[in-house]
N, C-alpha and C. Protein backbone atom coordinates (compact mmCIF):
# COMPACT_ATOMS: atom_id res chain seq x y z
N UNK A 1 -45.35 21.89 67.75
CA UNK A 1 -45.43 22.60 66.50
C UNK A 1 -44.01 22.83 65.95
N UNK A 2 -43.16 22.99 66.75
CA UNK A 2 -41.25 22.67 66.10
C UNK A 2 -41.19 22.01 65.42
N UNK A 3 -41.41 20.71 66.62
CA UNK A 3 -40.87 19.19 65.88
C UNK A 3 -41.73 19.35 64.37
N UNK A 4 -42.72 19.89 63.92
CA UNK A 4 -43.00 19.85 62.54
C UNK A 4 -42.51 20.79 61.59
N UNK A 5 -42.27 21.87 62.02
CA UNK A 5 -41.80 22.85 61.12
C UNK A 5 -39.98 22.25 61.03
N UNK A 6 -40.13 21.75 61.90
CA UNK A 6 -38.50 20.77 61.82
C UNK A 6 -38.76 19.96 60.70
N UNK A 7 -39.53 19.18 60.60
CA UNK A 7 -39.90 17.63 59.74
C UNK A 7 -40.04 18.41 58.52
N UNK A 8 -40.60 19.75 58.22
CA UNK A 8 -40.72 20.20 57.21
C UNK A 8 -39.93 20.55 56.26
N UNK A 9 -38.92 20.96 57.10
CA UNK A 9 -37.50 21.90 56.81
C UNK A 9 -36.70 20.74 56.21
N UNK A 10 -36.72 19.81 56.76
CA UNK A 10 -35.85 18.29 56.62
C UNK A 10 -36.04 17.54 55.68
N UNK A 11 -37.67 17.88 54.78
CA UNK A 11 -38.24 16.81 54.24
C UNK A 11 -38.49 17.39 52.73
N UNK A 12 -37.63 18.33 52.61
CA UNK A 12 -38.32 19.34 51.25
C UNK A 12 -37.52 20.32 50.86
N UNK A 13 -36.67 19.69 49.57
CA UNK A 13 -35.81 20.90 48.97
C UNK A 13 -36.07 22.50 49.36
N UNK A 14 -37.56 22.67 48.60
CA UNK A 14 -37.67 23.64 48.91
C UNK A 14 -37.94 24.50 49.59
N UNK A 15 -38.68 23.37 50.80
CA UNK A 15 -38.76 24.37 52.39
C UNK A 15 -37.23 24.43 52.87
N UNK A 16 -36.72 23.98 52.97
CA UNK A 16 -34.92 24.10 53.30
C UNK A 16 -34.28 25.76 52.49
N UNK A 17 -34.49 25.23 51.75
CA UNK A 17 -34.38 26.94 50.81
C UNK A 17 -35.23 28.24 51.30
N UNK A 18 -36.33 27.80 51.45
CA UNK A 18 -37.17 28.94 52.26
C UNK A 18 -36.76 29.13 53.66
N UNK A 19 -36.51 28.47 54.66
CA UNK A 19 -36.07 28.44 55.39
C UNK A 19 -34.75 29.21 55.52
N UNK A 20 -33.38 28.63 54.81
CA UNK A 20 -32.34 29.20 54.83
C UNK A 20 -32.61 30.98 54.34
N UNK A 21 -33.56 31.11 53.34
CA UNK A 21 -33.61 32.90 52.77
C UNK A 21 -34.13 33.59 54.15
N UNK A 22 -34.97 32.47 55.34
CA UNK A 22 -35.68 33.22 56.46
C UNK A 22 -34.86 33.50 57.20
N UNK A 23 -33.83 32.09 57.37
CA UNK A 23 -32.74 32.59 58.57
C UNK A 23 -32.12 33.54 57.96
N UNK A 24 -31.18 33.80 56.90
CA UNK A 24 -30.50 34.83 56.42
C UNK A 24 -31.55 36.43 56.51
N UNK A 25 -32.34 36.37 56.41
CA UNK A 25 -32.97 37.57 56.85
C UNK A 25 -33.46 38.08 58.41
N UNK A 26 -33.59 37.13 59.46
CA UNK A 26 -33.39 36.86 60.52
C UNK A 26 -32.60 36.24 60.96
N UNK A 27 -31.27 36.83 61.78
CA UNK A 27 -30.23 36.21 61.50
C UNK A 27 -30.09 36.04 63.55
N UNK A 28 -30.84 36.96 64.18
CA UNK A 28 -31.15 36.96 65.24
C UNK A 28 -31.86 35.55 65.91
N UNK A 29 -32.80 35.13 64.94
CA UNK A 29 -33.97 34.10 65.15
C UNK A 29 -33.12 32.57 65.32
N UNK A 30 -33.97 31.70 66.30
CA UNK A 30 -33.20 30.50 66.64
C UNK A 30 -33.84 29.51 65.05
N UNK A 31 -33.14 28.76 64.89
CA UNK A 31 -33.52 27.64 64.08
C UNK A 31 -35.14 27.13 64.57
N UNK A 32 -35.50 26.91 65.97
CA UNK A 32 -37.09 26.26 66.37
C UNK A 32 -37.61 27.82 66.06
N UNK A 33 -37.10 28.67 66.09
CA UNK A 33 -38.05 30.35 66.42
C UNK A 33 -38.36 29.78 64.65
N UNK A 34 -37.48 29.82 63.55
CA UNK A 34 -37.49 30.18 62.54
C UNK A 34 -38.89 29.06 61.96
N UNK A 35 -38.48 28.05 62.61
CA UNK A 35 -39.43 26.38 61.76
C UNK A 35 -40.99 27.12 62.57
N UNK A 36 -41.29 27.47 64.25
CA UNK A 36 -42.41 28.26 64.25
C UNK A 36 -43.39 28.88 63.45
N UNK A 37 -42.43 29.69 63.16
CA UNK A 37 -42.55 30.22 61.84
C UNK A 37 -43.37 29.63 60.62
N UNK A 38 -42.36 29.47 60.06
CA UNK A 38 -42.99 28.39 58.80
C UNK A 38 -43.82 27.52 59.42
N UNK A 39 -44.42 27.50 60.39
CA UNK A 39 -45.90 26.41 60.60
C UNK A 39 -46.74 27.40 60.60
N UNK A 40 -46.81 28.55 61.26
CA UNK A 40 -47.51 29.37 61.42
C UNK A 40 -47.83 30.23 60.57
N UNK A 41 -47.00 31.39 60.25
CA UNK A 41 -46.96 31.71 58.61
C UNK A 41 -46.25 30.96 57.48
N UNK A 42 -47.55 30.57 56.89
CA UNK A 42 -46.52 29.65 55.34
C UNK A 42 -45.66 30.82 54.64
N UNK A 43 -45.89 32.17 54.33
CA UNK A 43 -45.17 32.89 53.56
C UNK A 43 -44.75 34.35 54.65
N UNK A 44 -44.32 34.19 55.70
CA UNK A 44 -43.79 35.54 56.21
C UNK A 44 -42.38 35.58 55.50
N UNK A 45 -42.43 37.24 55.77
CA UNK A 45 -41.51 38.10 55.10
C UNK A 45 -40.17 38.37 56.77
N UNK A 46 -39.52 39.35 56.31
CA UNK A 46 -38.73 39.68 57.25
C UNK A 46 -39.63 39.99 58.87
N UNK A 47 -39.04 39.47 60.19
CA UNK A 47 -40.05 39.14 60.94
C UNK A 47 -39.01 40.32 61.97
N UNK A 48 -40.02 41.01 62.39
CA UNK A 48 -39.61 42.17 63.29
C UNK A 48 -39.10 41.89 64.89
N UNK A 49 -38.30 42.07 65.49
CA UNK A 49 -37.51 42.01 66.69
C UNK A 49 -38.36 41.89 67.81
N UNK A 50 -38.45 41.18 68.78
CA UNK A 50 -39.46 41.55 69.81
C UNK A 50 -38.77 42.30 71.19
N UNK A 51 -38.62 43.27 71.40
CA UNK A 51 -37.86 43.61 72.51
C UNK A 51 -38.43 43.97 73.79
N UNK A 52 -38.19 43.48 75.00
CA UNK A 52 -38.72 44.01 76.19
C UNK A 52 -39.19 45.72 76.34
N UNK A 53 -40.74 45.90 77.23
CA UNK A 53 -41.58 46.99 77.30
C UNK A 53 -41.71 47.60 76.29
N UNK A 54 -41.81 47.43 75.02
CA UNK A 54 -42.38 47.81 74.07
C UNK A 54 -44.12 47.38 74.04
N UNK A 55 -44.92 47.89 73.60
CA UNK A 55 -46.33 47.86 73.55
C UNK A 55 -46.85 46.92 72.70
């Protein structure tokens, strides 16, 4: 599911642009965390931290 949100990112002005506004708002998030992402949610917003023993 990377390798596509990769192909996506690569293949489309404007997913590249969406992408870059995601990383700049997650600045924590890896490049594969971020393309995840965009396969999974087409339109997430700022994506919240996951930190150890939290519920």
């Amino acid at each position: 599911m990377q390798n596509a949100g990769i192909e996506q990112i690569t293949s489309s002005p404007e997913a590249y642009a969406r992408y870059l506004d995601m990383q700049g708002d997650n600045p924590t998030y890896s490049v594969g965390n971020i393309a995840l992402v965009m396969v999974a949610l087409p339109r997430p917003g700022c994506l919240a931290p996951v930190t150890a023993g939290e519920p």
